[in-house]
Structures are given as structure tokens and as C-alpha cells.
N, C-alpha and C. Protein backbone atom coordinates (compact mmCIF):
# COMPACT_ATOMS: atom_id res chain seq x y z
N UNK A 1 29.55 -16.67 4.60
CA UNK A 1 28.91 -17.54 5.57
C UNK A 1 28.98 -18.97 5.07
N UNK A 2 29.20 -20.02 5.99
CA UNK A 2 29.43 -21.22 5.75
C UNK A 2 28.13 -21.78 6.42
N UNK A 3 27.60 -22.85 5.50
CA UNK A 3 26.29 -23.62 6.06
C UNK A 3 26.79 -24.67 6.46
N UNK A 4 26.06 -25.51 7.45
CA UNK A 4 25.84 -27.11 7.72
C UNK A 4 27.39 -27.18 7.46
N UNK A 5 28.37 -27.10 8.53
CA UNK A 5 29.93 -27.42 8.92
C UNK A 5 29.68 -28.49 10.05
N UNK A 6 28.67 -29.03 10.58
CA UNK A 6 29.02 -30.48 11.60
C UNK A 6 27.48 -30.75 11.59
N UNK A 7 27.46 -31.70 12.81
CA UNK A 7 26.07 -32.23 13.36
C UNK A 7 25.82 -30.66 13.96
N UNK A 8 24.56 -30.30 14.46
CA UNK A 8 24.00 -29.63 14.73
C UNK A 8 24.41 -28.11 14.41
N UNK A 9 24.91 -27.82 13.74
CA UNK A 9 25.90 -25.96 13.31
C UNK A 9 24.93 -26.22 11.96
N UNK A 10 24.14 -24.81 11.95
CA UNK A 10 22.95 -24.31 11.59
C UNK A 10 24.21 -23.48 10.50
N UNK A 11 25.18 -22.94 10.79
CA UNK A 11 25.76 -21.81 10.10
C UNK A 11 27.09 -21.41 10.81
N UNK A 12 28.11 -20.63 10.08
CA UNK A 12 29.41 -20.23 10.19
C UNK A 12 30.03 -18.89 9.84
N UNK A 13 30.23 -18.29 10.44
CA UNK A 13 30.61 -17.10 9.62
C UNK A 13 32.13 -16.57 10.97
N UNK A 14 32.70 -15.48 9.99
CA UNK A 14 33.59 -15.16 10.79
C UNK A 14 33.14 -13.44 11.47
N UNK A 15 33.55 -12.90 12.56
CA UNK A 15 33.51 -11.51 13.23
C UNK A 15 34.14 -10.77 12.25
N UNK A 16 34.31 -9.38 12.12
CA UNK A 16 34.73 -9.06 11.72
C UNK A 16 36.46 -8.70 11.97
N UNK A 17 36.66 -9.73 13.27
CA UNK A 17 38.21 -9.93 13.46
C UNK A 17 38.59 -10.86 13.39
N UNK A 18 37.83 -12.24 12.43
CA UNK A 18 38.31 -13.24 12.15
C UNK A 18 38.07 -14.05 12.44
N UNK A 19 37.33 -14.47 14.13
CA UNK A 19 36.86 -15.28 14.65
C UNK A 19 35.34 -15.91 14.39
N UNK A 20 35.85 -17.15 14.65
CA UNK A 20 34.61 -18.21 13.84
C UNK A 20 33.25 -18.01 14.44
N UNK A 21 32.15 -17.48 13.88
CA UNK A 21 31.47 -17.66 15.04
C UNK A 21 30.41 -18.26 14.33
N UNK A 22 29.50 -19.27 15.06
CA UNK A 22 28.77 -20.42 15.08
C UNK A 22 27.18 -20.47 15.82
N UNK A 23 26.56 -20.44 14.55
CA UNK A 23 25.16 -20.39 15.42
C UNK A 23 24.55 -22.19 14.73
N UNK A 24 24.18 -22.59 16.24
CA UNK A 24 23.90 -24.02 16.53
C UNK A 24 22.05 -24.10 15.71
N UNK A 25 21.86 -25.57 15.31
CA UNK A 25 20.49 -25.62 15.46
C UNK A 25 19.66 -25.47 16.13
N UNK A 26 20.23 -25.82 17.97
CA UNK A 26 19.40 -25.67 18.86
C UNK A 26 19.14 -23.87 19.18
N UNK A 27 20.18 -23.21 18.60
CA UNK A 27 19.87 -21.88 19.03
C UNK A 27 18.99 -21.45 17.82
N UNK A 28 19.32 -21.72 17.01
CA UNK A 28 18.35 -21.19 15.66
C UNK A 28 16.75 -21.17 16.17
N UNK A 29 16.93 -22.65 16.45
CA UNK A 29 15.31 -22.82 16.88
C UNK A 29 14.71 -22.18 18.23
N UNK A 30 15.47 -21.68 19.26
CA UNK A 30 15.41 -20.97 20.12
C UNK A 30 14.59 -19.55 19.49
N UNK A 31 16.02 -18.86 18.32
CA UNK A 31 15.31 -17.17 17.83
C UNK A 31 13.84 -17.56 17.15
N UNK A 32 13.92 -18.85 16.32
CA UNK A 32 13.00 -18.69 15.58
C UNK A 32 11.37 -18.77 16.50
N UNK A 33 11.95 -19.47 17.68
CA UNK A 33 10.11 -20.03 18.30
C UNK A 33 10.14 -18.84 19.56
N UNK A 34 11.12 -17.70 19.83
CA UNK A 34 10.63 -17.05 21.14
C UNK A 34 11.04 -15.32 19.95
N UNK A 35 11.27 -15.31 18.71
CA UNK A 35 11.36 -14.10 18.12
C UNK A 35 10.84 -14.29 16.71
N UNK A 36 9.94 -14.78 16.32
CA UNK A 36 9.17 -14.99 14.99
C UNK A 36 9.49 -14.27 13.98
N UNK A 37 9.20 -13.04 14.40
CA UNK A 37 9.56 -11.83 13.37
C UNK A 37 11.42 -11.92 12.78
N UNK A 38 12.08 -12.79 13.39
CA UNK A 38 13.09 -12.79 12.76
C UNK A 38 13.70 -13.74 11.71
N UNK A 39 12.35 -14.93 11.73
CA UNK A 39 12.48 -15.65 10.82
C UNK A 39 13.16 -15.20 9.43
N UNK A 40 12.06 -14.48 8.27
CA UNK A 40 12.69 -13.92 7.46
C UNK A 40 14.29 -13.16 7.18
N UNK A 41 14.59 -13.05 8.66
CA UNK A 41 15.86 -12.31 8.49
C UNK A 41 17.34 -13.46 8.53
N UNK A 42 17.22 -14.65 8.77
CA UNK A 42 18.03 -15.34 9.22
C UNK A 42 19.06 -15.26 8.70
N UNK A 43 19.38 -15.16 7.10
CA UNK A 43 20.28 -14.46 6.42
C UNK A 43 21.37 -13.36 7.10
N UNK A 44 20.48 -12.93 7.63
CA UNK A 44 20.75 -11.35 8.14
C UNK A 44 21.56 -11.42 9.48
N UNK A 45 21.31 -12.51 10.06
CA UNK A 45 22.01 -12.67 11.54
C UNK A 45 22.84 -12.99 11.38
N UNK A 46 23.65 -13.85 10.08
CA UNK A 46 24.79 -13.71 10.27
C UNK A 46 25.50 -12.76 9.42
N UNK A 47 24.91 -12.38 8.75
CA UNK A 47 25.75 -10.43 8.23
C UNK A 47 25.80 -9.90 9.61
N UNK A 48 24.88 -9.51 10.19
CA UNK A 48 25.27 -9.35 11.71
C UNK A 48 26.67 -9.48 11.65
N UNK A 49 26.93 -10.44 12.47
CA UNK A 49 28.50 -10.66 13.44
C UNK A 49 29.37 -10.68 12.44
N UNK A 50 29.52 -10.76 10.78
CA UNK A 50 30.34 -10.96 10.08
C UNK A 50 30.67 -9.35 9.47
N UNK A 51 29.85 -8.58 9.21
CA UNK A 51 29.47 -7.16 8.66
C UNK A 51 28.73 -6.35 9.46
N UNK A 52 29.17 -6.12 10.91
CA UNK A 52 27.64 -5.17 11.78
C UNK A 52 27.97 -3.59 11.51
N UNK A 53 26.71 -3.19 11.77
CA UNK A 53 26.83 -1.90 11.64
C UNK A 53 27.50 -0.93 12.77
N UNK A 54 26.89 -1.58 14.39
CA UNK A 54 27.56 -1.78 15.23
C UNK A 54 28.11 -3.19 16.19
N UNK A 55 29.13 -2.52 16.83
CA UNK A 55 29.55 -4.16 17.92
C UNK A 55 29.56 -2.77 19.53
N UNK A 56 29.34 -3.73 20.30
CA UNK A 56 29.29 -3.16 21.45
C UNK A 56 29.79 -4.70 22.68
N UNK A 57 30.20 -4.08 24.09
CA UNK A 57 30.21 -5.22 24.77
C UNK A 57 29.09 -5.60 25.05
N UNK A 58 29.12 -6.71 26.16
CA UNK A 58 28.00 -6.94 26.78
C UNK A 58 28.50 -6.87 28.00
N UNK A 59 26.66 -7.21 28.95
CA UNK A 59 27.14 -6.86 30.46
C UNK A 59 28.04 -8.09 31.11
N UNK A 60 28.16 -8.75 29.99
CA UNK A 60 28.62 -10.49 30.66
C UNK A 60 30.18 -10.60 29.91
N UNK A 61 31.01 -11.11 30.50
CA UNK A 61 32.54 -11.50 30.25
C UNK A 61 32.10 -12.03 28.83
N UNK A 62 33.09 -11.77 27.83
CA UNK A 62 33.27 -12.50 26.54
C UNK A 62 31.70 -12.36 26.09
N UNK A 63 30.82 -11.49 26.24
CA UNK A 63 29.15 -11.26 25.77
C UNK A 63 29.46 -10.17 24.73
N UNK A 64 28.94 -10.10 23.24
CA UNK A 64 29.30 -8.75 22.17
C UNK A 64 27.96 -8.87 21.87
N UNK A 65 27.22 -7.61 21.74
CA UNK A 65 26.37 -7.53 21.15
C UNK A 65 26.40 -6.56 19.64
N UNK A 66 25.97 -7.29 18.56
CA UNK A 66 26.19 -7.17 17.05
C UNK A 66 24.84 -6.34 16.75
N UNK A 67 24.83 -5.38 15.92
CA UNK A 67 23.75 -4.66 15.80
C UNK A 67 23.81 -4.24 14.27
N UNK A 68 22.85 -4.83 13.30
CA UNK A 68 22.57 -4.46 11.85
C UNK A 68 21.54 -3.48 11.31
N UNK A 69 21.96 -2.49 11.02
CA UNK A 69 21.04 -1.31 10.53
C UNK A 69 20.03 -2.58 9.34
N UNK A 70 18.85 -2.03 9.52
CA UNK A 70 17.93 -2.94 9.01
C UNK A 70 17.06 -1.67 7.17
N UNK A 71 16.66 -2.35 6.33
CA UNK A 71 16.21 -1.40 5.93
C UNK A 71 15.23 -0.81 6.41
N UNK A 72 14.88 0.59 5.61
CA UNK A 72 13.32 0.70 6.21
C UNK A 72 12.45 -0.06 5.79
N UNK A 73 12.01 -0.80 5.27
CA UNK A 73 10.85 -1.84 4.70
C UNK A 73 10.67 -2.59 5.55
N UNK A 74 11.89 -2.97 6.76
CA UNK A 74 12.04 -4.48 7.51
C UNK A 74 11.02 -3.45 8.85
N UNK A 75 10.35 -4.73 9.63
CA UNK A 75 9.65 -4.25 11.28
C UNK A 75 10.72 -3.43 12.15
N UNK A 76 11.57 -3.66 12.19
CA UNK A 76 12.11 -3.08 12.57
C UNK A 76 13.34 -1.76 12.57
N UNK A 77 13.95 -1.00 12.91
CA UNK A 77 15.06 -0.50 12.76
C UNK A 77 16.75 -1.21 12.90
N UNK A 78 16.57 -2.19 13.85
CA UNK A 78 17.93 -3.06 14.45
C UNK A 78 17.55 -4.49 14.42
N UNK A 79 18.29 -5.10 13.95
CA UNK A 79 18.16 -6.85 14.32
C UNK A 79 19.74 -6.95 15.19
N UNK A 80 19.53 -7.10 16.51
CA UNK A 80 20.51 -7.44 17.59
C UNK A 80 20.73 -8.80 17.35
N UNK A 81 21.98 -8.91 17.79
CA UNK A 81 22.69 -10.85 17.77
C UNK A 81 23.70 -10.51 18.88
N UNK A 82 23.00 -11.33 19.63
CA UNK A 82 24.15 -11.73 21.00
C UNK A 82 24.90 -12.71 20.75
N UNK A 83 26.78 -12.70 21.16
CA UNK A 83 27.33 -13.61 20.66
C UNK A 83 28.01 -14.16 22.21
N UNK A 84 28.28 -15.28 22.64
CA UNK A 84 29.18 -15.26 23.58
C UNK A 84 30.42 -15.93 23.19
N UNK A 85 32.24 -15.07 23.36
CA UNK A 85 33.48 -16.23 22.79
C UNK A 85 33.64 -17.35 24.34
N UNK A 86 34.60 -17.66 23.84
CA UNK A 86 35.48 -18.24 24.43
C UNK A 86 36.54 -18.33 24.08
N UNK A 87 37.51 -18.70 24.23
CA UNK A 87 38.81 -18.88 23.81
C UNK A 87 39.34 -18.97 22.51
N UNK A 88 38.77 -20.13 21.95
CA UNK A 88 38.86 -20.31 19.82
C UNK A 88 37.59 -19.40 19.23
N UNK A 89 36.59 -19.66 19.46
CA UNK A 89 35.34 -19.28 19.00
C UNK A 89 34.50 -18.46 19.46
N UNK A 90 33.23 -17.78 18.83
CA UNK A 90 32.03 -17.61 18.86
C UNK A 90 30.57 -18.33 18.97
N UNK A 91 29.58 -18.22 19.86
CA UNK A 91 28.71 -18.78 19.25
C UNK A 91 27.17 -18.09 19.48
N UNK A 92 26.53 -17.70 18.67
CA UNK A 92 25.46 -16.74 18.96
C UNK A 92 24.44 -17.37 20.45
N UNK A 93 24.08 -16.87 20.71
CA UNK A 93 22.87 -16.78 21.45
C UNK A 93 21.76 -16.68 22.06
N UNK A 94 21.40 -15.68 21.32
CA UNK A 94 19.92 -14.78 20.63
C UNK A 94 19.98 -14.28 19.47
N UNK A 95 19.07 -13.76 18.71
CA UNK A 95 19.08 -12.80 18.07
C UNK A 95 17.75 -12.24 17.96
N UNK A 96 17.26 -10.94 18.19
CA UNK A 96 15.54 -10.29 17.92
C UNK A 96 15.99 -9.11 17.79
N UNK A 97 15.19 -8.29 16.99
CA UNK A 97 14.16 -6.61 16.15
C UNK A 97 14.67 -6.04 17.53
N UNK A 98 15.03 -4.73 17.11
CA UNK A 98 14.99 -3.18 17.81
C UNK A 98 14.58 -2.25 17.31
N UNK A 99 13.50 -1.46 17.98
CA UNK A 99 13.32 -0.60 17.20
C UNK A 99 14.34 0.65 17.23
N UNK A 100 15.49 0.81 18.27
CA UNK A 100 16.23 1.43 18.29
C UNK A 100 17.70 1.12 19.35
N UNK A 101 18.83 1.40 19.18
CA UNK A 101 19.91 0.94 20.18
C UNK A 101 19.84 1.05 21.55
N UNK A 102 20.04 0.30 22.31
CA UNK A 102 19.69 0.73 23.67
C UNK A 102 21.01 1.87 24.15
């Protein structure tokens, strides 16, 4: 994972097919003030998309949802990370706790 790469890019990491994917400050602060409990994990969101345990689509064009087996110690069972591409890149979107895959 790559930190602080421009003005506002919170973080960098690649998918596990190579592609860059990019979670912004403004989204950081999004998970952190509407999913609290994921504070501590932030680390973890981007093992997410770089190392997931699972990848799945989403219901939306170019939408992947990244899914990290969590330990048992953590609130949860899953920390989900929604990513949306585009063409060059990634860039997250959400990320919050599951207690199980949908």
C-alpha cells in the first residue's frame, strides 16, 4: 500500500489484478463519520482490495465488492469495501463490518 500519492489520496494499493485502486480523503472521511467501527481497521481496507478473501460483482457496472475475513477478536466477521473502476483505475467508495456475506 502506498500512502499520501497526491492532494487529497488518503492511500494506494493495487487489486489483486494490478489495478490501482485509490481511496480519496473525502471518502475516508465518509467510512470513518457514517461507519465508526471501522476506524481501527483502516489498515485493513486496503488489504481488502489488494489481498481479499473474497471479490464479487456489484449490482452497478464496473461496482466489485471486496470482502476480508476478519479475525475473531474484530466486531465483526467481514469488513466489505466497495470499489467502483473505470477505465485506468479504482477508487473505493464505502467500506463497513458484516457480520456475514450477503
Amino acid at each position: 500500500m502506498t500512502t499520501h500519492e497526491g492532494p487529497g489520496i488518503r492511500a494506494i494499493a493495487p487489486d489483486p489484478d494490478g489495478v490501482a485502486i485509490v481511496l480519496r480523503e473525502e471518502r475516508s472521511g465518509h467510512i470513518i463519520a457514517n461507519h465508526p467501527e471501522v476506524r481501527p481497521l483502516q489498515v485493513s481496507v486496503m488489504e481488502a482490495v489488494s489481498s481479499p478473501s473474497h471479490r464479487r460483482p456489484g449490482p452497478s457496472l464496473g461496482e466489485v465488492w471486496f470482502y476480508l475475513e476478519l479475525p475473531a477478536s474484530a466486531p465483526a466477521h467481514w469488513l466489505k469495501v466497495v470499489v467502483r473502476y473505470d477505465q485506468r483505475e479504482g477508487w473505493i467508495v464505502t467500506a463497513f463490518l458484516r457480520r456475514s456475506m450477503p
